[in-house]
N, C-alpha and C. Protein backbone atom coordinates (compact mmCIF):
# COMPACT_ATOMS: atom_id res chain seq x y z
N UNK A 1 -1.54 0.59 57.80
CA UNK A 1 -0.46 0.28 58.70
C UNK A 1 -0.70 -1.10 59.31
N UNK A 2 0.17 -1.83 59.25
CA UNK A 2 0.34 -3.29 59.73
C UNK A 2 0.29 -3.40 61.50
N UNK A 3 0.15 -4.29 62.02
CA UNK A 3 0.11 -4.47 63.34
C UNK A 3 1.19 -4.85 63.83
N UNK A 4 1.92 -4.17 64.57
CA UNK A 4 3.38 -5.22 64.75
C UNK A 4 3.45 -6.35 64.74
N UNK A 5 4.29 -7.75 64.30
CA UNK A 5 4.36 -8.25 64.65
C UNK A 5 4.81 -9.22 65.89
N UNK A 6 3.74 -10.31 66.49
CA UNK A 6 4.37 -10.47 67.92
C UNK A 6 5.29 -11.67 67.92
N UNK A 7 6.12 -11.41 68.37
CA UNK A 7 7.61 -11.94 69.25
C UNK A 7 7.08 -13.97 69.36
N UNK A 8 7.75 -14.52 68.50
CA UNK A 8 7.36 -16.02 68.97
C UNK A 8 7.81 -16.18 70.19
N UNK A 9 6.78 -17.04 71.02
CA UNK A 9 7.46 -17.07 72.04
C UNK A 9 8.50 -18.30 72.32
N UNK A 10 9.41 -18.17 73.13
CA UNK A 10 10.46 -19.25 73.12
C UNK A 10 9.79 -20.94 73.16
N UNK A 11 10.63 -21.79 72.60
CA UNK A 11 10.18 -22.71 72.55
C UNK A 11 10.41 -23.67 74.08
N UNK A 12 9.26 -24.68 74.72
CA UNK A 12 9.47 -25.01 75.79
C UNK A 12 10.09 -26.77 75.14
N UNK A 13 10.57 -27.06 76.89
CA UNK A 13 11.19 -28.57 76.67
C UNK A 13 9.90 -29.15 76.99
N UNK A 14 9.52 -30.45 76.36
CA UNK A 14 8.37 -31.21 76.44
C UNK A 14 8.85 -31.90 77.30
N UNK A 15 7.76 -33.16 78.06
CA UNK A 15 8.24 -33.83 79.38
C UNK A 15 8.76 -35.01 78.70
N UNK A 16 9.88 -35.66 79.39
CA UNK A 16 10.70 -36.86 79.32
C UNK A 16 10.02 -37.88 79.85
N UNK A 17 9.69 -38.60 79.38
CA UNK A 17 9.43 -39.62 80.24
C UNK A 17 10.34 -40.77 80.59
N UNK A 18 10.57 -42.13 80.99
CA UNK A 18 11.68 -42.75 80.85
C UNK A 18 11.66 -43.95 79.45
N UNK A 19 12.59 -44.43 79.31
CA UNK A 19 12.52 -44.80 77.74
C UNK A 19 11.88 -46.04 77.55
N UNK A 20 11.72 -45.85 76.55
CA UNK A 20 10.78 -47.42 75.99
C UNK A 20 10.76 -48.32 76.35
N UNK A 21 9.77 -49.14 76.96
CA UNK A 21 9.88 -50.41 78.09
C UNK A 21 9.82 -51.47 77.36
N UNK A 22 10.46 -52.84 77.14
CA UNK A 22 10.05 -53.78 76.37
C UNK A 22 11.73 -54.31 75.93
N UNK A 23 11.25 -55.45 74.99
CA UNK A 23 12.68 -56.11 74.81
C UNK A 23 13.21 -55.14 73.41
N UNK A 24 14.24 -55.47 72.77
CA UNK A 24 14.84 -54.96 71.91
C UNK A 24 13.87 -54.29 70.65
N UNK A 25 13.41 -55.43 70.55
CA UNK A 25 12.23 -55.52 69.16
C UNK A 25 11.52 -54.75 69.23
N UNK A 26 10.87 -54.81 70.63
CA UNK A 26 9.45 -53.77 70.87
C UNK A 26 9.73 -52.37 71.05
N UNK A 27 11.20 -52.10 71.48
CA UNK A 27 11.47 -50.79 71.59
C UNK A 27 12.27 -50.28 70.49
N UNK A 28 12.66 -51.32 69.50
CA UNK A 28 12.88 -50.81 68.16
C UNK A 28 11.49 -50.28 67.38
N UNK A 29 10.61 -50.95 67.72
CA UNK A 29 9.21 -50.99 66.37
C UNK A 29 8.78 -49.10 67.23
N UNK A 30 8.74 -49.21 68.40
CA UNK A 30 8.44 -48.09 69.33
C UNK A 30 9.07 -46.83 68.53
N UNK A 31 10.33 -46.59 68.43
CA UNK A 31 11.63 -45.68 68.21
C UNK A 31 10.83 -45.49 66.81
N UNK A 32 11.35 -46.66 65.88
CA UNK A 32 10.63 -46.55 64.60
C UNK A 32 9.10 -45.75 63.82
N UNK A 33 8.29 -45.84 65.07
CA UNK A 33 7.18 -45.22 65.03
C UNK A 33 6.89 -44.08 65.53
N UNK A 34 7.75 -43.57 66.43
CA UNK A 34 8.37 -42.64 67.16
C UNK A 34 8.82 -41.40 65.88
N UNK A 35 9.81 -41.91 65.54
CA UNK A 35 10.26 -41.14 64.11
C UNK A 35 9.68 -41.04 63.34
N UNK A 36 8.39 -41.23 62.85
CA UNK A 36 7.85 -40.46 61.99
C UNK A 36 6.78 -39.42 62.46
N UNK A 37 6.48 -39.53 63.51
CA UNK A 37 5.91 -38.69 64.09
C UNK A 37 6.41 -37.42 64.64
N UNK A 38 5.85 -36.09 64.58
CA UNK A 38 6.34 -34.40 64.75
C UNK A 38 5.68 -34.12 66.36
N UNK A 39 5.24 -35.35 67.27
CA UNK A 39 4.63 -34.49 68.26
C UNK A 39 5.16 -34.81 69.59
N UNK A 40 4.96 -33.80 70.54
CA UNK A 40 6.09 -33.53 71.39
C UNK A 40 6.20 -34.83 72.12
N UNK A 41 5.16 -35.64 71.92
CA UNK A 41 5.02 -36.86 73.00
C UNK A 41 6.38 -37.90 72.36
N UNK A 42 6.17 -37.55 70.83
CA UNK A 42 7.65 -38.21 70.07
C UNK A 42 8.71 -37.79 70.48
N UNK A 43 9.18 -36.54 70.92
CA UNK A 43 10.35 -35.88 71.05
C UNK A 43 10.75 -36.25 72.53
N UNK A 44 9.43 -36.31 72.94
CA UNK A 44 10.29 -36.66 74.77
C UNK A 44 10.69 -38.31 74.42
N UNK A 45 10.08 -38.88 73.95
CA UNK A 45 10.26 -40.28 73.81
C UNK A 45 11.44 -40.68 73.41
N UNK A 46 11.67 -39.95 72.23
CA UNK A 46 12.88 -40.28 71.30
C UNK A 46 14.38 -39.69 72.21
N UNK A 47 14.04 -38.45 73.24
CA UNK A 47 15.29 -38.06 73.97
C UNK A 47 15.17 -38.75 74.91
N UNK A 48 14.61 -39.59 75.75
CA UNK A 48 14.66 -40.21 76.71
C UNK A 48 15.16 -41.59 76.61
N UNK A 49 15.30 -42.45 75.02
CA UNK A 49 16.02 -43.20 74.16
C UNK A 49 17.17 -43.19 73.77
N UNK A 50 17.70 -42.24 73.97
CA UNK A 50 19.22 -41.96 73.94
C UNK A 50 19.74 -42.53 75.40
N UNK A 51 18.71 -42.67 76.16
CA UNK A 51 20.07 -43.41 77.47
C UNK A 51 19.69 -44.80 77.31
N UNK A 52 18.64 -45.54 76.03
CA UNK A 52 18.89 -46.93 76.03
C UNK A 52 20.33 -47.37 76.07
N UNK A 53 20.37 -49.00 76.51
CA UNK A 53 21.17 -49.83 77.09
C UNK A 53 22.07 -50.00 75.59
N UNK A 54 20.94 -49.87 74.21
CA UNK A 54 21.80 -50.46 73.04
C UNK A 54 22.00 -49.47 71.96
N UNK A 55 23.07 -49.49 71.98
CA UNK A 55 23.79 -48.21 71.40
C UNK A 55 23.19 -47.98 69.84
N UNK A 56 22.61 -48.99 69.35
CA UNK A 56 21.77 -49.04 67.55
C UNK A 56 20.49 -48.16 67.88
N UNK A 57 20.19 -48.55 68.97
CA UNK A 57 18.65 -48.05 69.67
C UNK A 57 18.68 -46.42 69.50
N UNK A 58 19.83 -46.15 70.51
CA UNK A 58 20.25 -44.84 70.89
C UNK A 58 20.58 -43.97 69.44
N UNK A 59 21.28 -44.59 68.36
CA UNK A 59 21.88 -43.81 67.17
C UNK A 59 20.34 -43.11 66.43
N UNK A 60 19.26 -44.70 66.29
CA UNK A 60 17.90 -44.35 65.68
C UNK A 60 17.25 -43.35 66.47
N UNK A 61 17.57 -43.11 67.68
CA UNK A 61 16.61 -42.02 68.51
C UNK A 61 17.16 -40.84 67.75
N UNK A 62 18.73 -40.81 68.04
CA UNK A 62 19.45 -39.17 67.63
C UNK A 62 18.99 -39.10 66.32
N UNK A 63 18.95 -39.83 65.27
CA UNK A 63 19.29 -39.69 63.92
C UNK A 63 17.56 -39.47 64.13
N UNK A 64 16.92 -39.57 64.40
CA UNK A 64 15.28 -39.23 64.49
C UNK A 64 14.92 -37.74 64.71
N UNK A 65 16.05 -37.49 65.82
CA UNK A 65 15.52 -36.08 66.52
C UNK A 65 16.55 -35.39 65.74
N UNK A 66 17.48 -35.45 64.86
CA UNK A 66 17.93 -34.90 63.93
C UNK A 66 17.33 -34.57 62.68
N UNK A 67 16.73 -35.42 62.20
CA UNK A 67 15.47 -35.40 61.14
C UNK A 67 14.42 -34.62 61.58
N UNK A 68 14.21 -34.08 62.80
CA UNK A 68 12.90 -33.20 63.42
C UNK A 68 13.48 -32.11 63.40
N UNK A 69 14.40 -31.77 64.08
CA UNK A 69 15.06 -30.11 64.26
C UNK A 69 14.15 -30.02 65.02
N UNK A 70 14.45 -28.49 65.39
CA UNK A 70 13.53 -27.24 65.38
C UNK A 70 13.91 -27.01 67.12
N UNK A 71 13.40 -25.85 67.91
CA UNK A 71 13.52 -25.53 68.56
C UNK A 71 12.70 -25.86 70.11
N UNK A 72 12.00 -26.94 69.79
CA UNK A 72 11.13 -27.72 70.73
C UNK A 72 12.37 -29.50 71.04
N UNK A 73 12.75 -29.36 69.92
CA UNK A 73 13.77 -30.22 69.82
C UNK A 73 15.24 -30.05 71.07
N UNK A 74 15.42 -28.67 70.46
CA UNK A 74 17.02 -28.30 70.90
C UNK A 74 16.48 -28.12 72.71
N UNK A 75 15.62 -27.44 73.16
CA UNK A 75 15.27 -27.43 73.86
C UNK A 75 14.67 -28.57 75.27
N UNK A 76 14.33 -29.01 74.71
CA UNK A 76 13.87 -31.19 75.54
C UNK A 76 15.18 -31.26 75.61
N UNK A 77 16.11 -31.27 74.53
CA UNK A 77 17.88 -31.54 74.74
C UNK A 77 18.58 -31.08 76.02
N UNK A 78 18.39 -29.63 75.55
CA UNK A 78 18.83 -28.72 76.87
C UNK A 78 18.31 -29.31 78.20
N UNK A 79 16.80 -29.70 78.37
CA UNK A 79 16.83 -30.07 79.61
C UNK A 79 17.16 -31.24 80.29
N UNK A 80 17.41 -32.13 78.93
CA UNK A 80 17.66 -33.77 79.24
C UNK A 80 19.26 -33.77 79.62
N UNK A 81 19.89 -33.26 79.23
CA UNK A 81 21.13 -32.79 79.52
C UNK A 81 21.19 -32.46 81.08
N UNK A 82 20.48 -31.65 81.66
CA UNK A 82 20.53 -31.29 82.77
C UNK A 82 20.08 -32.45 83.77
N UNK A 83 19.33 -33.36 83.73
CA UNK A 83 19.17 -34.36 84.45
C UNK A 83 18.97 -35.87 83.81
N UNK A 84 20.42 -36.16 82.92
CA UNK A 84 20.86 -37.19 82.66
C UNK A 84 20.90 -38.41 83.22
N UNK A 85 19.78 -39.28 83.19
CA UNK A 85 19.93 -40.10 83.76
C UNK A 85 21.18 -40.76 84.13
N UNK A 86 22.14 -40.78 82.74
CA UNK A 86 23.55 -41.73 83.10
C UNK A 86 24.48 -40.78 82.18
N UNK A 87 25.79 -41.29 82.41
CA UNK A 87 26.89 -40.51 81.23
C UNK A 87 26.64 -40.52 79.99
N UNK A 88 26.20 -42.10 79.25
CA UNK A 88 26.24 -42.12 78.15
C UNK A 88 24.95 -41.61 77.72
N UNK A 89 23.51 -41.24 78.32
CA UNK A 89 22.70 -40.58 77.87
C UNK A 89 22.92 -39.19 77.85
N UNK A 90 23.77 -38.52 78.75
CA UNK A 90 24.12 -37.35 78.31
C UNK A 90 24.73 -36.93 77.37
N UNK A 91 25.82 -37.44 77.00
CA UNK A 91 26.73 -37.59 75.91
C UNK A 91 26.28 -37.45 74.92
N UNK A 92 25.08 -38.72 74.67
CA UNK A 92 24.45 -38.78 73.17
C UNK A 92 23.49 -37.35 73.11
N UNK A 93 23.06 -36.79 73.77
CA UNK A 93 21.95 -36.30 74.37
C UNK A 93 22.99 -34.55 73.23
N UNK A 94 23.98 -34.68 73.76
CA UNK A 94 24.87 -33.52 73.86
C UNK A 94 25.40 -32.96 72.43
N UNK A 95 26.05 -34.95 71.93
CA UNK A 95 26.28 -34.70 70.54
C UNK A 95 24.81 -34.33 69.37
N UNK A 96 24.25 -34.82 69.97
CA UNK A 96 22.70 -34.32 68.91
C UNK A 96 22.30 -32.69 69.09
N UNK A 97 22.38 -32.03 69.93
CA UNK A 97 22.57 -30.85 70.29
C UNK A 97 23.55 -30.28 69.71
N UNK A 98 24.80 -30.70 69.72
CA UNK A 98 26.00 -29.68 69.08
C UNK A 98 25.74 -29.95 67.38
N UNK A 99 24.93 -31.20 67.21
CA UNK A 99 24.96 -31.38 65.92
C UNK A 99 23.39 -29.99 65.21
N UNK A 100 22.98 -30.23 65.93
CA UNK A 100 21.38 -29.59 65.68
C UNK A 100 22.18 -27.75 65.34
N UNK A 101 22.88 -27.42 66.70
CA UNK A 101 22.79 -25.75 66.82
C UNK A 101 24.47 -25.37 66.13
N UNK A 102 24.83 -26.57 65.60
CA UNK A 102 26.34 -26.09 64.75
C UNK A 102 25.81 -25.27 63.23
N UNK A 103 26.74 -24.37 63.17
CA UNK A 103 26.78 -23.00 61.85
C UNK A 103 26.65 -23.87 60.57
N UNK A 104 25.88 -23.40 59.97
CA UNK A 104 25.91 -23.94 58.72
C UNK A 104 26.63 -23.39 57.55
């Protein structure tokens, strides 16, 4: 007889920090390096990049944390959402979310 199996537990939001400090370049090469990486320090990074100033910046963050999925993902979303720095970081913040948890 097998052991039940136990219940994953829910996935948590990792901490936000605020977004990439530096001029365009440096917070492109940042984002860039950002995205290939799976660890949560990437995921807060990359959602906290969505309220950059430049909207190319912001697309490479989503299209990053779209390429990650998963439920550590949807989750950092959920909470970045809740204390949005500005409109348009919520927004982006929102569409990557509806894009992540839409029916396949």
């Amino acid at each position: 007889m097998r052991p039940a199996a136990r219940p994953e537990p829910a996935a948590q939001p990792v901490m936000i920090p605020t977004p990439p400090p530096g001029n365009r370049s440096e917070r492109l090469g940042r984002l860039l390096t950002l995205g290939r990486k799976q660890t949560s320090e990437a995921i807060g990074e990359l959602v906290a990049a969505l309220g950059d100033e430049d909207e190319q910046l912001r697309w490479l963050a989503a299209l990053s944390l779209l390429g990650m999925g998963g439920s550590t993902v949807i989750a950092t979303l959920q909470a970045f959402i809740a204390q949005a720095p500005s409109a348009v970081a919520r927004e982006e913040a929102e569409k990557v979310l509806a894009k992540l948890t839409e029916e396949k």
